[in-house]
N, C-alpha and C. Protein backbone atom coordinates (compact mmCIF):
# COMPACT_ATOMS: atom_id res chain seq x y z
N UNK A 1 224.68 267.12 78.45
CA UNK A 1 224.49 266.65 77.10
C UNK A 1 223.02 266.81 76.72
N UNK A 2 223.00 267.57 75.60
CA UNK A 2 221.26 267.53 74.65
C UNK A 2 221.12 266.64 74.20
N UNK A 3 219.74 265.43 74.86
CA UNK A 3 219.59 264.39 74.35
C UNK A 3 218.28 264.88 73.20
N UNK A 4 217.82 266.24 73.07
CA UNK A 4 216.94 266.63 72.32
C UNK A 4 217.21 266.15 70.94
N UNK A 5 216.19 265.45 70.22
CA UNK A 5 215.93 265.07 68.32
C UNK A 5 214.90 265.65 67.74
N UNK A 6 215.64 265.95 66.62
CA UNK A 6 215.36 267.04 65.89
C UNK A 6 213.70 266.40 65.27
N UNK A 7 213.15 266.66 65.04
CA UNK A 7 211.71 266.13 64.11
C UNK A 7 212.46 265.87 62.92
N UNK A 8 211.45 264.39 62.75
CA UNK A 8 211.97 263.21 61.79
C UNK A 8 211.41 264.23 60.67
N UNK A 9 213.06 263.69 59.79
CA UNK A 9 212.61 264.79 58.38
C UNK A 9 211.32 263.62 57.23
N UNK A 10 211.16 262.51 57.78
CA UNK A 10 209.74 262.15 57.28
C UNK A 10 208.61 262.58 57.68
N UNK A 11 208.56 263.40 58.54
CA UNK A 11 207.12 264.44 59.47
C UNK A 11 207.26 265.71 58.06
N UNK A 12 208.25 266.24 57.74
CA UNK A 12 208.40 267.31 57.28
C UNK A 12 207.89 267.06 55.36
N UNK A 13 209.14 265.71 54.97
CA UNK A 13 208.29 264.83 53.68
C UNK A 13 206.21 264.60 53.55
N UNK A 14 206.03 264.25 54.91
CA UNK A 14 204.46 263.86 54.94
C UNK A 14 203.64 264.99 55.21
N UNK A 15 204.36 265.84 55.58
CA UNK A 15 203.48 267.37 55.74
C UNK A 15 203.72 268.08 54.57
N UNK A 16 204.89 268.26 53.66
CA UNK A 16 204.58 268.61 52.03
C UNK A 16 203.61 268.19 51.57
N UNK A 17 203.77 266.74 51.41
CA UNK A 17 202.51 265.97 50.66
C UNK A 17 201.59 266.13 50.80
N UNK A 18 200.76 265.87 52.52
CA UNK A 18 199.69 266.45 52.67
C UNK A 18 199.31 268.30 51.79
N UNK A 19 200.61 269.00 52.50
CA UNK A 19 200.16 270.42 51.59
C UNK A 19 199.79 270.59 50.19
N UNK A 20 200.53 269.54 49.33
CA UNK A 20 200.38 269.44 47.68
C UNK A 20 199.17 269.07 47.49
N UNK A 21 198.51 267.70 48.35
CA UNK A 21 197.36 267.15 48.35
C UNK A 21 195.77 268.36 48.92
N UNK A 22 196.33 268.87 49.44
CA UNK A 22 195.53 270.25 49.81
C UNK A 22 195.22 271.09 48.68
N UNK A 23 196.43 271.69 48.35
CA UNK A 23 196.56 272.90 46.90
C UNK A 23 195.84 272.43 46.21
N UNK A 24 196.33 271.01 45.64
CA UNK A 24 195.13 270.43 44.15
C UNK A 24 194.02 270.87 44.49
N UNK A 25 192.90 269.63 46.08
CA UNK A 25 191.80 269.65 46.20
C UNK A 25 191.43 271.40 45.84
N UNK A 26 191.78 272.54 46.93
CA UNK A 26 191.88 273.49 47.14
C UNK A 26 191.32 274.59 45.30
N UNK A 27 192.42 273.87 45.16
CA UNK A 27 192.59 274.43 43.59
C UNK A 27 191.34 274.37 42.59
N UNK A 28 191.04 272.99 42.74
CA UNK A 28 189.60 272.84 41.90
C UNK A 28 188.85 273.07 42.97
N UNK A 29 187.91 273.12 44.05
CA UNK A 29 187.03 273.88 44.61
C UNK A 29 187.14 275.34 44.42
N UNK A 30 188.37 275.89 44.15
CA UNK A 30 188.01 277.32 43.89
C UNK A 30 187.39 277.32 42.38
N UNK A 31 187.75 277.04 41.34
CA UNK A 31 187.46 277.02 39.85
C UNK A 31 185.72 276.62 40.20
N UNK A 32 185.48 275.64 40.95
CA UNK A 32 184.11 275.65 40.97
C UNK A 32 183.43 277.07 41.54
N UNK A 33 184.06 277.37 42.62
CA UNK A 33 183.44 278.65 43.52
C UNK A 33 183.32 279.69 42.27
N UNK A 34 184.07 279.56 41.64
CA UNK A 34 184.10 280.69 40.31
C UNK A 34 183.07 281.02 39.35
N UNK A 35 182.50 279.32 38.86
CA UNK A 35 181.75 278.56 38.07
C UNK A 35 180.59 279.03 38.90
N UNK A 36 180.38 279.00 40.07
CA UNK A 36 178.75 279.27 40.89
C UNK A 36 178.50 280.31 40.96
N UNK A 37 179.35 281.52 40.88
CA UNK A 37 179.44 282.72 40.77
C UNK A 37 178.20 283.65 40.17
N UNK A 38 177.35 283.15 39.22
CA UNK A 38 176.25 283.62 38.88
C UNK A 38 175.01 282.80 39.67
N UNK A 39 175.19 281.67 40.90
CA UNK A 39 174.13 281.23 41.25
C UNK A 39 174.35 281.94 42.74
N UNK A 40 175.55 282.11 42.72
CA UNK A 40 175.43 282.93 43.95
C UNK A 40 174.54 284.18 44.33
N UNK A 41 174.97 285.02 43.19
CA UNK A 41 174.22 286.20 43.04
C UNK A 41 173.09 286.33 42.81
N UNK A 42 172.54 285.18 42.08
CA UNK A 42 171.26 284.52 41.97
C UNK A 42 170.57 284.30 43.33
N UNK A 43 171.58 283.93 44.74
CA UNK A 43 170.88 283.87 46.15
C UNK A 43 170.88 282.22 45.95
N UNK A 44 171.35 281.34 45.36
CA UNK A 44 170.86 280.18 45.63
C UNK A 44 171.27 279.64 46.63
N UNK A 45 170.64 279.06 47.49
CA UNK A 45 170.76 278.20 48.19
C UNK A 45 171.81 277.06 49.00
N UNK A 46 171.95 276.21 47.86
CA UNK A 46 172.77 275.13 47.72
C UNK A 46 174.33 275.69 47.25
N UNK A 47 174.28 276.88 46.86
CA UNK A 47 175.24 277.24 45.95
C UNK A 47 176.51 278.19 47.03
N UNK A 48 174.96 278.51 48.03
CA UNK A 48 176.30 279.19 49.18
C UNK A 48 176.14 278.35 50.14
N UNK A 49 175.27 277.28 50.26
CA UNK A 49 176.10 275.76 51.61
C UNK A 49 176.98 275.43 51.11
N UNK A 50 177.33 274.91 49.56
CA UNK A 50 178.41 275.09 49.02
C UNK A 50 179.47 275.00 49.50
N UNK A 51 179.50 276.99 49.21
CA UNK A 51 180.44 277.47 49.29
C UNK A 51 181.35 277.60 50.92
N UNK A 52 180.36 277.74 51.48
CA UNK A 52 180.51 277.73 53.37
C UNK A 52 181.24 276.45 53.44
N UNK A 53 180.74 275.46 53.19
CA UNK A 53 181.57 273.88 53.14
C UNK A 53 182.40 274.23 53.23
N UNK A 54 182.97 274.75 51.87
CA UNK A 54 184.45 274.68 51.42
C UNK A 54 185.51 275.58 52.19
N UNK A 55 184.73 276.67 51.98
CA UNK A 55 185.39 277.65 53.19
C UNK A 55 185.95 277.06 54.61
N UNK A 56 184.90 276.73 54.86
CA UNK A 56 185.27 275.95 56.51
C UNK A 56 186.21 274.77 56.12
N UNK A 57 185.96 274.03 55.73
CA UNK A 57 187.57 272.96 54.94
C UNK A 57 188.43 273.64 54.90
N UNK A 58 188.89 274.35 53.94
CA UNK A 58 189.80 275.22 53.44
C UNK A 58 190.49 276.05 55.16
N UNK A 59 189.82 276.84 55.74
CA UNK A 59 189.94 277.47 56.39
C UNK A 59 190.89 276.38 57.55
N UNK A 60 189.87 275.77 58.37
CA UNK A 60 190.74 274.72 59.08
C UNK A 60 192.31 273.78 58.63
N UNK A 61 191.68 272.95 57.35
CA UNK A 61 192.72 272.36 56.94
C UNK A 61 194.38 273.42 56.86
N UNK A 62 193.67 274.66 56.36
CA UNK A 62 195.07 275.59 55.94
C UNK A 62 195.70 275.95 57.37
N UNK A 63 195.00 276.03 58.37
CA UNK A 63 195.27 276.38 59.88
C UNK A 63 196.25 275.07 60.26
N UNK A 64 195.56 273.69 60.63
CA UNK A 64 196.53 272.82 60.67
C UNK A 64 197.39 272.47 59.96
N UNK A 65 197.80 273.18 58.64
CA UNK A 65 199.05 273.06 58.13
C UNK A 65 200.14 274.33 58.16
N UNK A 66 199.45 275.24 59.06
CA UNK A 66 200.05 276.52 59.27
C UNK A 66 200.39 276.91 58.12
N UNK A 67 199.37 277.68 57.51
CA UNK A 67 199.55 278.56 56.38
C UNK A 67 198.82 279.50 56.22
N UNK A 68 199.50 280.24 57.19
CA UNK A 68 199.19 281.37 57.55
C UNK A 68 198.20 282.84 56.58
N UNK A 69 198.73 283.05 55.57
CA UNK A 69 197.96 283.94 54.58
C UNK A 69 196.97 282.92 54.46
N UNK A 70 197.03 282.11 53.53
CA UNK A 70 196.13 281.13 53.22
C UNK A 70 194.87 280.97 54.01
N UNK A 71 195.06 280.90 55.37
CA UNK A 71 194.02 280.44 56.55
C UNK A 71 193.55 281.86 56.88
N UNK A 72 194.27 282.83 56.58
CA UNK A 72 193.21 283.94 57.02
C UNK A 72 192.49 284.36 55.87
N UNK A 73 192.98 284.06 54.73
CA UNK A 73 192.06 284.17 53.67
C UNK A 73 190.94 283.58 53.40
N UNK A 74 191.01 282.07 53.76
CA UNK A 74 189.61 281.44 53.97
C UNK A 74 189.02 281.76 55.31
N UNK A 75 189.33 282.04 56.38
CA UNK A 75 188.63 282.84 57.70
C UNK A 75 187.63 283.17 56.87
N UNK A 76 188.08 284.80 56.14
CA UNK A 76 187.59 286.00 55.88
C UNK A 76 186.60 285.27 55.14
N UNK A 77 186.44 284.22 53.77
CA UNK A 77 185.63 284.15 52.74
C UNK A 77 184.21 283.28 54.18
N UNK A 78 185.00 282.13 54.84
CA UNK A 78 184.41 281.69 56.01
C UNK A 78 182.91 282.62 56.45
N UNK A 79 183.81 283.93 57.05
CA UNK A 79 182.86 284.79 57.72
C UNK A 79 181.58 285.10 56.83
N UNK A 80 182.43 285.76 56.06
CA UNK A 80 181.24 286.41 55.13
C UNK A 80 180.10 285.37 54.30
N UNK A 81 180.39 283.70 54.17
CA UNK A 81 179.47 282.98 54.09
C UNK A 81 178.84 282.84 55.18
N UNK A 82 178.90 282.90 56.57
CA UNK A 82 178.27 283.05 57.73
C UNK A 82 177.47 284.15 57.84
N UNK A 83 178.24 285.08 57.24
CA UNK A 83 177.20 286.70 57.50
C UNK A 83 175.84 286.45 55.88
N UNK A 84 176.68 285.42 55.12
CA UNK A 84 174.96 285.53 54.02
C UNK A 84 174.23 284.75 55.05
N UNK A 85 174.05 283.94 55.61
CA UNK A 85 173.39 283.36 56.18
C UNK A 85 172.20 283.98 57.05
N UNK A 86 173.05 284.77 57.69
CA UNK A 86 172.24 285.81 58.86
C UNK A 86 171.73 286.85 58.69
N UNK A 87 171.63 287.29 57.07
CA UNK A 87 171.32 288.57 56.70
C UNK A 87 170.07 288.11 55.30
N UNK A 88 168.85 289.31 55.13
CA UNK A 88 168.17 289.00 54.37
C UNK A 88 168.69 289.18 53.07
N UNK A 89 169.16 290.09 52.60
CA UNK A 89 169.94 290.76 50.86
C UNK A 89 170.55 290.70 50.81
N UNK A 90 171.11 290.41 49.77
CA UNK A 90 172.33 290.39 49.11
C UNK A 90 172.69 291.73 48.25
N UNK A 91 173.46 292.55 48.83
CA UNK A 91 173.42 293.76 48.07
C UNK A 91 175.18 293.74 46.87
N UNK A 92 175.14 294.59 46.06
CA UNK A 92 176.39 295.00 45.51
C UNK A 92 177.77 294.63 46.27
N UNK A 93 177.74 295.20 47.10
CA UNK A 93 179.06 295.40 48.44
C UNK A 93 179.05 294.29 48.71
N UNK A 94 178.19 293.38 49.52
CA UNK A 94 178.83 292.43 49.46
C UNK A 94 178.72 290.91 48.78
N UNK A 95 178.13 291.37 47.61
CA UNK A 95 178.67 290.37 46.43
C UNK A 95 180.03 290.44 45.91
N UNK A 96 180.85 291.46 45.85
CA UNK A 96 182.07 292.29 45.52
C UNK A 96 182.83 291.20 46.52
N UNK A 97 182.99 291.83 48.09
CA UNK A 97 183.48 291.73 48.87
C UNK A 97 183.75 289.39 49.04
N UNK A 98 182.39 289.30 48.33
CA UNK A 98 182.63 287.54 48.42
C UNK A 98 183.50 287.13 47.48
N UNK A 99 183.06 287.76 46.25
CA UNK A 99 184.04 286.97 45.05
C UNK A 99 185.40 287.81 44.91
N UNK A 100 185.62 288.80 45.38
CA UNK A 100 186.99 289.12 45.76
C UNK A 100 187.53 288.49 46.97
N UNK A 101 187.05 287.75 48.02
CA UNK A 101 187.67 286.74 48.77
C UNK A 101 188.07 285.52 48.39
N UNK A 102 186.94 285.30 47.60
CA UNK A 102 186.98 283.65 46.23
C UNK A 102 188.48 284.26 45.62
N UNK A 103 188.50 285.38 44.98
CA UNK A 103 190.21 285.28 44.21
C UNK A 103 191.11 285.49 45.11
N UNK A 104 191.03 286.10 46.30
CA UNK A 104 192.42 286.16 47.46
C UNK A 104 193.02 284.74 47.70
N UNK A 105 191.82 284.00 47.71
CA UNK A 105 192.01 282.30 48.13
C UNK A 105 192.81 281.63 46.57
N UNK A 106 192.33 281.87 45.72
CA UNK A 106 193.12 281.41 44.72
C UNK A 106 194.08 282.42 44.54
N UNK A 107 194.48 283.71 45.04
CA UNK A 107 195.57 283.76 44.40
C UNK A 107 197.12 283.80 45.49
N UNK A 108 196.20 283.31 46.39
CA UNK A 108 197.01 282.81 47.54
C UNK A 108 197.61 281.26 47.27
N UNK A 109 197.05 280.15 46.82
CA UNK A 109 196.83 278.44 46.48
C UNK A 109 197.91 278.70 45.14
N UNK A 110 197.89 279.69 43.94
CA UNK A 110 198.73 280.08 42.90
C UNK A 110 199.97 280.28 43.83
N UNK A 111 199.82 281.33 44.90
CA UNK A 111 201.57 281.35 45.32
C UNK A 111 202.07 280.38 45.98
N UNK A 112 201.24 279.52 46.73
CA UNK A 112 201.75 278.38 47.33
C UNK A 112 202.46 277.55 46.47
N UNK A 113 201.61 277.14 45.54
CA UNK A 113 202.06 276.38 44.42
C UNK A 113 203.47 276.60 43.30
N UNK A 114 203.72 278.29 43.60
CA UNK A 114 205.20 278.20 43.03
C UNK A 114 206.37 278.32 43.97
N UNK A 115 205.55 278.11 45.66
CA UNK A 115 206.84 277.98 46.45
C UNK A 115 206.85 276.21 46.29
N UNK A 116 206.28 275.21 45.77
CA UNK A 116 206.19 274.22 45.84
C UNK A 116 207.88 273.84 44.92
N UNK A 117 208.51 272.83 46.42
CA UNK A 117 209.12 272.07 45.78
C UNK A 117 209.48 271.66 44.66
């Protein structure tokens, strides 16, 4: 006899929620990342600790909720706030390459949101 039980479908209820509670936060930190978008390029400072913050949030949080596109999408934006860090210029390429990671992440958080419940 399988005395094996199935995971309580309130694990599965509290892990939506948490995910919905994610998307929102998620959702408005990107609209800001959007909004900084000219201080970025500007080189500011504060504007890509920022952004690294969020990334690394984003990145982890989406990992422990296994969401898979999602978490490699913030990886990627992750890295490349790590690589401004370590590099003197900011050239064309990869100003491109950041704020086209900024929209992968939102337009990844958009599809989550219409698989939403």
């Amino acid at each position: 006899m399988n005395d094996r039980q199935d995971p309580a479908p309130d694990a599965d209820v509290r892990r939506q929620e948490l995910i919905t509670l994610f998307l929102r936060r998620t959702r408005d930190e990107i609209e800001q990342m959007r909004r900084n978008v000219p201080l970025l390029i500007a080189g500011d400072d504060a504007a890509w600790r920022h952004l690294r913050f969020c990334a690394q949030r984003m990145s982890g949080t989406a990992k422990g909720l296994e969401l898979g596109v999602l978490s490699a999408c913030a990886q990627e934006l992750e890295g490349l706030t790590e690589e401004r860090f370590s590099r003197a210029t900011l050239d064309a390429h990869f100003l491109l390459s950041v704020t086209s990671a900024i929209e992968m992440v939102a337009i990844e958080i958009n599809e989550l949101f219409k698989q939403q419940p």
